[in-house]
N, C-alpha and C. Protein backbone atom coordinates (compact mmCIF):
# COMPACT_ATOMS: atom_id res chain seq x y z
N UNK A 1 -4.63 18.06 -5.24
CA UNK A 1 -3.74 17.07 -4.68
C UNK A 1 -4.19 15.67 -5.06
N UNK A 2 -3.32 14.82 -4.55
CA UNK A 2 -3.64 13.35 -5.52
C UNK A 2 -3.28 12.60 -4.32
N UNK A 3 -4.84 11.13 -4.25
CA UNK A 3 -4.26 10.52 -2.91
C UNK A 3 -4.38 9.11 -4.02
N UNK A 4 -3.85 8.17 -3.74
CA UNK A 4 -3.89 6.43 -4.30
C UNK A 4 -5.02 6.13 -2.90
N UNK A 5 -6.30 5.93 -3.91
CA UNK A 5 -7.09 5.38 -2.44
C UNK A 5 -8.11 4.15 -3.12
N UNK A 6 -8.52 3.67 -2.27
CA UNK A 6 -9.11 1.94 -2.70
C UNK A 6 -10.17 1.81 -1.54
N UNK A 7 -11.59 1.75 -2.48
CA UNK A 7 -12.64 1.29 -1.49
C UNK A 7 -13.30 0.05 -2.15
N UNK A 8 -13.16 -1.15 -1.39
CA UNK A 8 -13.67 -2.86 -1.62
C UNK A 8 -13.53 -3.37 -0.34
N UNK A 9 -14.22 -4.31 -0.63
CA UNK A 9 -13.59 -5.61 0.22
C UNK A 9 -12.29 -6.80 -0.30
N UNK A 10 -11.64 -6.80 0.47
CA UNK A 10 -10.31 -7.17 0.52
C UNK A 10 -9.84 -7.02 -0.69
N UNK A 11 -9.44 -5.87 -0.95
CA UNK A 11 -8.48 -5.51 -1.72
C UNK A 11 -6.82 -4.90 -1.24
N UNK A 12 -5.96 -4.55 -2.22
CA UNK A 12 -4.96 -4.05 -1.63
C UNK A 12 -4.74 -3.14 -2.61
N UNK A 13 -4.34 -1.54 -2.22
CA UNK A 13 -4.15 -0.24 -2.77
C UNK A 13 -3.03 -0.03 -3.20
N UNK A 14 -1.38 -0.68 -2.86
CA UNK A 14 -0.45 -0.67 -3.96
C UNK A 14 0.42 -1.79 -3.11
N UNK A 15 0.42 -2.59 -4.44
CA UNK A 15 1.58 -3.84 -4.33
C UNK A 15 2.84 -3.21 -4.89
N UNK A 16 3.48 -3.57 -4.27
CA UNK A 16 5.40 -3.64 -4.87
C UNK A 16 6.00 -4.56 -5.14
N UNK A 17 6.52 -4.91 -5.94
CA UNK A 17 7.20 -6.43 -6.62
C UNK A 17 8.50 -5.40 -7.46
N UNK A 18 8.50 -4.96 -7.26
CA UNK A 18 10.28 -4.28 -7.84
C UNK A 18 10.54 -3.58 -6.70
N UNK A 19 11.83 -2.59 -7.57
CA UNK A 19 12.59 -1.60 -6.86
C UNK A 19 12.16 -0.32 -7.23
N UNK A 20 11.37 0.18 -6.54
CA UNK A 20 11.00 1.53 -6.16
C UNK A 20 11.42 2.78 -6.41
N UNK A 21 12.03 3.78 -6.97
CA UNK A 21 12.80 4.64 -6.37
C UNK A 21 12.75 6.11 -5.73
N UNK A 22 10.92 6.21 -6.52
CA UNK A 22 10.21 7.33 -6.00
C UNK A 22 9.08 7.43 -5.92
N UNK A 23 8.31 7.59 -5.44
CA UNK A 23 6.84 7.41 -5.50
C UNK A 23 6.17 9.14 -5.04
N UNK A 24 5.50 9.60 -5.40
CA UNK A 24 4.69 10.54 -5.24
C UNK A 24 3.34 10.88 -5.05
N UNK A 25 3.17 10.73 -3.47
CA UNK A 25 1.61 10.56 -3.27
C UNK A 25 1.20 11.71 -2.30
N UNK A 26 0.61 12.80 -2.67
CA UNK A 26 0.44 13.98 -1.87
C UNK A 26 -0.66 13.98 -0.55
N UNK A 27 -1.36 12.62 -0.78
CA UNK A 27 -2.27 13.01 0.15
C UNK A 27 -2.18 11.40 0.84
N UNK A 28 -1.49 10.72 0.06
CA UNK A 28 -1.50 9.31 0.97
C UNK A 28 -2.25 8.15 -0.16
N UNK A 29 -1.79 7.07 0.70
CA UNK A 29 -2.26 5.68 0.12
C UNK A 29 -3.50 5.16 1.12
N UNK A 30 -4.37 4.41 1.04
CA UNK A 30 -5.59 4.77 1.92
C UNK A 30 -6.52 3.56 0.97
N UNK A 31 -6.63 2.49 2.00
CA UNK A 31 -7.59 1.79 1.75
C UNK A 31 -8.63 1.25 2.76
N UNK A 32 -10.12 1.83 1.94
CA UNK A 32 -10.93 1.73 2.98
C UNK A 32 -11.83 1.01 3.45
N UNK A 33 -11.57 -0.11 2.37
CA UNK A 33 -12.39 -1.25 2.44
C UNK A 33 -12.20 -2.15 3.51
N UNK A 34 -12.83 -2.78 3.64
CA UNK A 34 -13.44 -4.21 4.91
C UNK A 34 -12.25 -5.53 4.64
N UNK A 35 -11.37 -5.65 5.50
CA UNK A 35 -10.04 -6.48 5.20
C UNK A 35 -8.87 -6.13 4.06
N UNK A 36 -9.29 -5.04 3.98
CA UNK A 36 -8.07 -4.14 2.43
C UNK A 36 -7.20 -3.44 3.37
N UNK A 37 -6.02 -3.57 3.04
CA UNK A 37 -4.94 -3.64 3.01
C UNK A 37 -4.10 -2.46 2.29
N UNK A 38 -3.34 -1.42 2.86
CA UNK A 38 -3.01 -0.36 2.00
C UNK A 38 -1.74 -0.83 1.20
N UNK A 39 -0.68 -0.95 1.69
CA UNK A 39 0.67 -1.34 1.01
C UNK A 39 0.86 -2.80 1.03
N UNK A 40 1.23 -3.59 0.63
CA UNK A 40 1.97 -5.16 0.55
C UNK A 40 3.26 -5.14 -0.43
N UNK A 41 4.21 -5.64 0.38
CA UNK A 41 5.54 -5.36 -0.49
C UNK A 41 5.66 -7.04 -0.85
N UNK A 42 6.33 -7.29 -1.84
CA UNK A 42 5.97 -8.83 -2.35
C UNK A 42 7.62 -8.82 -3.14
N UNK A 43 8.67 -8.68 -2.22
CA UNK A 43 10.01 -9.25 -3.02
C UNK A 43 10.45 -7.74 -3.21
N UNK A 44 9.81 -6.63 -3.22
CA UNK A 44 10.40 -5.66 -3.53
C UNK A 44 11.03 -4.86 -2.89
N UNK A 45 11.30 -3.52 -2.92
CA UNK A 45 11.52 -2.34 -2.11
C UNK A 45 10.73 -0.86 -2.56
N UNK A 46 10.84 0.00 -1.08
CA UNK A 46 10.04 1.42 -1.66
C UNK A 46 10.31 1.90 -0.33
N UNK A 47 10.94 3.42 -0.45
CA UNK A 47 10.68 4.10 1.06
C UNK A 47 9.62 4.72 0.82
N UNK A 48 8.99 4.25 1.90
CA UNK A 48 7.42 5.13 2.33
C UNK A 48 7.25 6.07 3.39
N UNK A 49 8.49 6.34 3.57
CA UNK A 49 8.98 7.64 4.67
C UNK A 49 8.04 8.96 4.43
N UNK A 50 7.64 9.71 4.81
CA UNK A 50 6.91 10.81 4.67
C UNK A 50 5.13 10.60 4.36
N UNK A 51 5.11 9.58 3.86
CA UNK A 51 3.42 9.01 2.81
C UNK A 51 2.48 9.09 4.37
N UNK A 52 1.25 9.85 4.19
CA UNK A 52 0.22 9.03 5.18
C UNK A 52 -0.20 7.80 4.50
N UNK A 53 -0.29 7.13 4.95
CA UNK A 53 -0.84 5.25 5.05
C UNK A 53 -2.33 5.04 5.73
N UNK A 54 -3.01 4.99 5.56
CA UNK A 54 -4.26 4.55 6.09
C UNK A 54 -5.09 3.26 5.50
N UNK A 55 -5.30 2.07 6.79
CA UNK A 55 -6.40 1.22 6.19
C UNK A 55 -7.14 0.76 7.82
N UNK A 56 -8.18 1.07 7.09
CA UNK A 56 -9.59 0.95 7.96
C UNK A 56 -9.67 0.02 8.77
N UNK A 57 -9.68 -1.13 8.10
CA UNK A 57 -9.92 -2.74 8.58
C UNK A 57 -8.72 -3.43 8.07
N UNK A 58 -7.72 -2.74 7.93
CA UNK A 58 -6.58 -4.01 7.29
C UNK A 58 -5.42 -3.71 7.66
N UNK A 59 -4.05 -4.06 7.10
CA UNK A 59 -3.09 -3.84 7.36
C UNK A 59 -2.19 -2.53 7.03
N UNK A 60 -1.69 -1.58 7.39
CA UNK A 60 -1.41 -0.36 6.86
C UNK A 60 0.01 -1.07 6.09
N UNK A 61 1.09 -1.94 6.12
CA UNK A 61 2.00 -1.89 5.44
C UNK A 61 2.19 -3.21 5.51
N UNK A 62 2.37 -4.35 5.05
CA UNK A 62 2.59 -5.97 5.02
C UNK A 62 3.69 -6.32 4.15
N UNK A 63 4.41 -6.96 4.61
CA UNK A 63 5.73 -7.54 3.63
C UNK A 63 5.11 -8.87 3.71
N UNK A 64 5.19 -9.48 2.23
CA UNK A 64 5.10 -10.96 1.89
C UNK A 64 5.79 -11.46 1.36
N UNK A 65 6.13 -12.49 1.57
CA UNK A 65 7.58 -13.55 0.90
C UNK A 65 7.07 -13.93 0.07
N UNK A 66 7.89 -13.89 -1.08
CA UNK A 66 7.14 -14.39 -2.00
C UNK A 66 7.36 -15.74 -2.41
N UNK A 67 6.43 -16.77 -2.85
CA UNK A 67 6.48 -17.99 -3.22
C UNK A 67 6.88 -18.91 -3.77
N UNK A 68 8.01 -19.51 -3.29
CA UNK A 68 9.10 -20.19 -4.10
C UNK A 68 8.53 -21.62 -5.21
């Protein structure tokens, strides 16, 4: 099985800046670092319906506006 996982300090395990339309992550997105952050969506889209999400010390899913 296949997980997207991220161990640092403040990092983030998957940014989105487009349109999404499938993603395939069997075991989850998972960041385990010290202020890391698992998902940040930045202008984009993605359903993350079904995904486990895990972050340790950070945010499990963050939308950011992006910077005009």
């Amino acid at each position: 099985m296949v997980a997207l996982c991220t161990i640092g300090q403040g990092v983030v395990t998957l940014i989105v800046q487009g349109s999404i339309d499938s993603l395939k992550v069997h075991e989850g997105i998972h960041a385990l670092g010290q202020d890391s952050d698992a998902v940040v969506i930045e202008g984009g889209n993605i359903s993350l319906e079904g995904l486990d999400i895990t972050a340790l010390e950070g945010e499990k899913i963050r939308i950011q506006q992006l910077k005009k």
